[in-house]
N, C-alpha and C. Protein backbone atom coordinates (compact mmCIF):
# COMPACT_ATOMS: atom_id res chain seq x y z
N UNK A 1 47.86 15.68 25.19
CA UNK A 1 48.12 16.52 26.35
C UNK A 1 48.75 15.67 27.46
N UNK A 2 49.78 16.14 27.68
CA UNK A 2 50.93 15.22 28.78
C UNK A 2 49.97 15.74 30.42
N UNK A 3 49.65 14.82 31.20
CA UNK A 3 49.07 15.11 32.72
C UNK A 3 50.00 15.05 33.42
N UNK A 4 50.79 15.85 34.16
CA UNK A 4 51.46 16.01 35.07
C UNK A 4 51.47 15.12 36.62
N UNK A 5 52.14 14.74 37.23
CA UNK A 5 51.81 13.47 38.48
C UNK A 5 51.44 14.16 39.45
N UNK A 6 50.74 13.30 40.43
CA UNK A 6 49.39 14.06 40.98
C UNK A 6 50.72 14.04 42.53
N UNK A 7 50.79 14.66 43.49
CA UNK A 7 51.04 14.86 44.58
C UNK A 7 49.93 13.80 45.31
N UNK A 8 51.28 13.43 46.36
CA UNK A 8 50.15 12.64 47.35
C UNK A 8 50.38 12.90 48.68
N UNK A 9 51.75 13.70 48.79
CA UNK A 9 51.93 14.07 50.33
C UNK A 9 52.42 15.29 50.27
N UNK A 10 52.54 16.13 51.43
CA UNK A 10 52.28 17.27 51.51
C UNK A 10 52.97 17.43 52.83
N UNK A 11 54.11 18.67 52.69
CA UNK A 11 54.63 19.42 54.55
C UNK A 11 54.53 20.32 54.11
N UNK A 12 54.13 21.70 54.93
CA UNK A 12 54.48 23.01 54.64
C UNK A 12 56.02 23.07 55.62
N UNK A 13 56.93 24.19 54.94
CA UNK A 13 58.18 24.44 55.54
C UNK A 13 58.18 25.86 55.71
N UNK A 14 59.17 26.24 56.25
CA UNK A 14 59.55 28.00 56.28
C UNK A 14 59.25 28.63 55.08
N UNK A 15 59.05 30.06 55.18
CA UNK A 15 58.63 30.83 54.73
C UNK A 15 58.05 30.69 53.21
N UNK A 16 56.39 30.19 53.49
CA UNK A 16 55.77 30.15 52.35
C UNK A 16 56.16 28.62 51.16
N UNK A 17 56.88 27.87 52.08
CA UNK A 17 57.27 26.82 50.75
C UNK A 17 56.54 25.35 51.63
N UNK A 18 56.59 24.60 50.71
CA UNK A 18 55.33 22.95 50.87
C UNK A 18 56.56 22.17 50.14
N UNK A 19 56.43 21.59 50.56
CA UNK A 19 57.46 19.87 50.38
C UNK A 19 56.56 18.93 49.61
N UNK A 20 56.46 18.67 48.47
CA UNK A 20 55.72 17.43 47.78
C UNK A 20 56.03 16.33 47.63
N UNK A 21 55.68 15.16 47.64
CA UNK A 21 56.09 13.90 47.22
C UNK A 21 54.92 13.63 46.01
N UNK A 22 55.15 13.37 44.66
CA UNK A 22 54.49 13.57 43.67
C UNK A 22 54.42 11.41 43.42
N UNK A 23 53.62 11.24 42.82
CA UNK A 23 52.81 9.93 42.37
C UNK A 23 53.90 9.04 41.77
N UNK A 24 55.00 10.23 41.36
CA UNK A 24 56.06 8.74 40.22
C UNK A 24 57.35 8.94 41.47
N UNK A 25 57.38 9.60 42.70
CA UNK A 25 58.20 9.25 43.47
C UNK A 25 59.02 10.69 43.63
N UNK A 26 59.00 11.48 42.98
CA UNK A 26 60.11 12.67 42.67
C UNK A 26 59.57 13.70 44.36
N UNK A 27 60.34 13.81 44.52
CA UNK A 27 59.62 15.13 45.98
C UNK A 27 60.78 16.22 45.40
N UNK A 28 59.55 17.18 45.91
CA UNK A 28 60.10 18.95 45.25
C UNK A 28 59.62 20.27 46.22
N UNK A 29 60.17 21.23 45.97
CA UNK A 29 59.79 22.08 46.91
C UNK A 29 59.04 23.16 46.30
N UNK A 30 58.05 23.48 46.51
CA UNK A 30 57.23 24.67 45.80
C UNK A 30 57.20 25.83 46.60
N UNK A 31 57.21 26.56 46.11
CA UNK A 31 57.81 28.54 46.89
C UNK A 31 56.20 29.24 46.69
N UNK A 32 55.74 29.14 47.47
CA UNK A 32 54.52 30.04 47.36
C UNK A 32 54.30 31.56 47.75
N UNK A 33 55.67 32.04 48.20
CA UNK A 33 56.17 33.18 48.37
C UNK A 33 55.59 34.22 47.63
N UNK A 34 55.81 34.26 46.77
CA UNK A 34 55.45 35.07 45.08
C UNK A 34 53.91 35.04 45.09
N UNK A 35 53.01 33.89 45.02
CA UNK A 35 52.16 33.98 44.93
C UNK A 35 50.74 34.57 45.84
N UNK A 36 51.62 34.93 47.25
CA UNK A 36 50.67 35.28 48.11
C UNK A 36 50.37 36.69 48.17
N UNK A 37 51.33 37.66 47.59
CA UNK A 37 50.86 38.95 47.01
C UNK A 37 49.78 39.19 46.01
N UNK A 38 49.48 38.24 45.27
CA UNK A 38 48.28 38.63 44.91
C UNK A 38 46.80 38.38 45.51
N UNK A 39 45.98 39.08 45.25
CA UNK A 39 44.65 39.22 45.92
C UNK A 39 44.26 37.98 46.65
N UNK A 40 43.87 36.75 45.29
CA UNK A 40 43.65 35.42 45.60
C UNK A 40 44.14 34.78 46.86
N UNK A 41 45.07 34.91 46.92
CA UNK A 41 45.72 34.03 47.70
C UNK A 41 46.78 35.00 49.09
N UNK A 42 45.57 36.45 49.50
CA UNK A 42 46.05 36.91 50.61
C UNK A 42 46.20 36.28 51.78
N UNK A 43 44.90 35.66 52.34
CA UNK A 43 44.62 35.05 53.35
C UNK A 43 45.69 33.95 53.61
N UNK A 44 46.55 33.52 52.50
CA UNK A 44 48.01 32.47 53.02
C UNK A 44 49.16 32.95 53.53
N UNK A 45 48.93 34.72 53.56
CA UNK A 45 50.22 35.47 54.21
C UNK A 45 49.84 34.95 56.12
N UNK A 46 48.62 34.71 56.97
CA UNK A 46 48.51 34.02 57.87
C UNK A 46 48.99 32.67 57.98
N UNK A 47 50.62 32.20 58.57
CA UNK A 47 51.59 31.50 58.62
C UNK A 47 49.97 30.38 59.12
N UNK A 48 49.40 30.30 60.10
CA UNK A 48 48.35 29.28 60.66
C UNK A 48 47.50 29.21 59.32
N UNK A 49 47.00 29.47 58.47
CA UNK A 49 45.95 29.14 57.96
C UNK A 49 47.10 28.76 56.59
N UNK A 50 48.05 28.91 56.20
CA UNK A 50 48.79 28.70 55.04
C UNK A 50 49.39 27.03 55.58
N UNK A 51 49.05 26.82 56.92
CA UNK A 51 49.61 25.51 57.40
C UNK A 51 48.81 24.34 56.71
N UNK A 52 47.10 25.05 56.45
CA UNK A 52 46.10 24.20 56.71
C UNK A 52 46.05 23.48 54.96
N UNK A 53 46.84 23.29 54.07
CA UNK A 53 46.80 22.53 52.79
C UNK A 53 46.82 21.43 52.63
N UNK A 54 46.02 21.27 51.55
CA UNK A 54 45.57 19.78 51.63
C UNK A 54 46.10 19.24 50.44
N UNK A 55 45.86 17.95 50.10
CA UNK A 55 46.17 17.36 48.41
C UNK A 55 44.21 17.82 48.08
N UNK A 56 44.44 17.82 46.96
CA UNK A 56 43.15 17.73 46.94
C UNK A 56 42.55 17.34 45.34
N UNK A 57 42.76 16.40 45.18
CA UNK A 57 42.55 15.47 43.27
C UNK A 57 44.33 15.27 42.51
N UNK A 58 44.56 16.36 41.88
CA UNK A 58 45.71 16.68 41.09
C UNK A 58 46.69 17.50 41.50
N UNK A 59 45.97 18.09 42.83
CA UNK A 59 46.89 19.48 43.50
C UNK A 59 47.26 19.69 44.29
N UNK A 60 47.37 21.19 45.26
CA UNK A 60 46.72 21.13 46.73
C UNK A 60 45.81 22.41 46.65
N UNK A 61 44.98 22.85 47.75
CA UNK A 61 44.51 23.60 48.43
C UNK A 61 43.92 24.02 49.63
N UNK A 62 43.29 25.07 49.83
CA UNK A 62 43.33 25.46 50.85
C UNK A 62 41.68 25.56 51.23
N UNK A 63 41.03 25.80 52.44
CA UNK A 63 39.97 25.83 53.10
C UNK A 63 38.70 26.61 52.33
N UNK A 64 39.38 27.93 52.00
CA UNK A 64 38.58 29.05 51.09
C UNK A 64 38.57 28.95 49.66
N UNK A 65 39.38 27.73 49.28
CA UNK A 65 39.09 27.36 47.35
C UNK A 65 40.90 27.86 46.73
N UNK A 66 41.27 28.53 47.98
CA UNK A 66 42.81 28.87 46.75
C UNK A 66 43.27 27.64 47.00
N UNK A 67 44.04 27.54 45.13
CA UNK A 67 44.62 26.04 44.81
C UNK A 67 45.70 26.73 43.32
N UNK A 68 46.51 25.57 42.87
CA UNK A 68 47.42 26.24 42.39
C UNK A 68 47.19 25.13 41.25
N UNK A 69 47.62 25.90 39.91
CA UNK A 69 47.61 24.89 38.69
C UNK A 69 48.10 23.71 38.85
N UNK A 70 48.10 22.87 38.51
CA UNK A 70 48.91 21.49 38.39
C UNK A 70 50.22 21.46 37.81
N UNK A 71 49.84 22.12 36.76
CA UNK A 71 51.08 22.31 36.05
C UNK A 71 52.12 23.00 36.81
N UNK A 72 51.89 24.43 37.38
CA UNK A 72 52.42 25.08 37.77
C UNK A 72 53.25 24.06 39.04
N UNK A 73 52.50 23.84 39.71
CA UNK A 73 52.82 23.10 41.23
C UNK A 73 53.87 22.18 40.91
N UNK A 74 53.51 21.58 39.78
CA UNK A 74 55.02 20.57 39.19
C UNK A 74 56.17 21.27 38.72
N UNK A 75 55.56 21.59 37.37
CA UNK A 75 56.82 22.44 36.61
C UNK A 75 57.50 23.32 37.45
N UNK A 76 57.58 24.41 38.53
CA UNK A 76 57.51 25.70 39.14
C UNK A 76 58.17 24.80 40.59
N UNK A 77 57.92 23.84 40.79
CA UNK A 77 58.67 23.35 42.15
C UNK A 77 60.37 23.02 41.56
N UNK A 78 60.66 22.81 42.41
CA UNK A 78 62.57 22.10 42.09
C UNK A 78 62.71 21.04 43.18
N UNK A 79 63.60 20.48 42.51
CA UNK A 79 63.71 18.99 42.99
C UNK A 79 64.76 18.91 44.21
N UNK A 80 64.19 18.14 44.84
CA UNK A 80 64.93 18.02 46.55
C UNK A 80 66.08 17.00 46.55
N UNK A 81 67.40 17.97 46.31
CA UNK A 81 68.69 17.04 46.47
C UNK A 81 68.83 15.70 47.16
N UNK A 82 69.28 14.88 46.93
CA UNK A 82 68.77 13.84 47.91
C UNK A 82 70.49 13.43 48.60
């Protein structure tokens, strides 16, 4: 089983997207747009409390327990032109 690289820094940007800098150096942008329509993860449609993400082991999350696969958070981001 391949482990995906852990995030170690973290910006939130406009509308619903987080800026990563991942463990082997790569930074990517993840769209959390999509994901805040569902139930789980209502409370991140509040621009202030969607600010408040953390790294948190392999990932990120948030205050109330929403957190996003690992996999997903890697695979599902795109890579920041440099």
């Amino acid at each position: 089983m391949y482990i995906v690289p852990k995030p170690i820094q973290i910006k939130t940007l406009e509308n619903y997207k987080i800026k990563i800098k991942f463990e082997n150096g790569e930074e990517k942008v993840f769209d959390m747009e999509k994901y805040i329509h569902e139930k789980f993860y209502e409370k991140l449609k509040d621009k202030k409390y969607f600010k408040n993400v953390r790294v948190a082991g392999n990932t990120i999350e948030w205050e109330n327990g929403e957190d996003v696969a690992p996999e997903n958070l890697y695979y599902d981001s795109i890579l920041e032109k440099e």
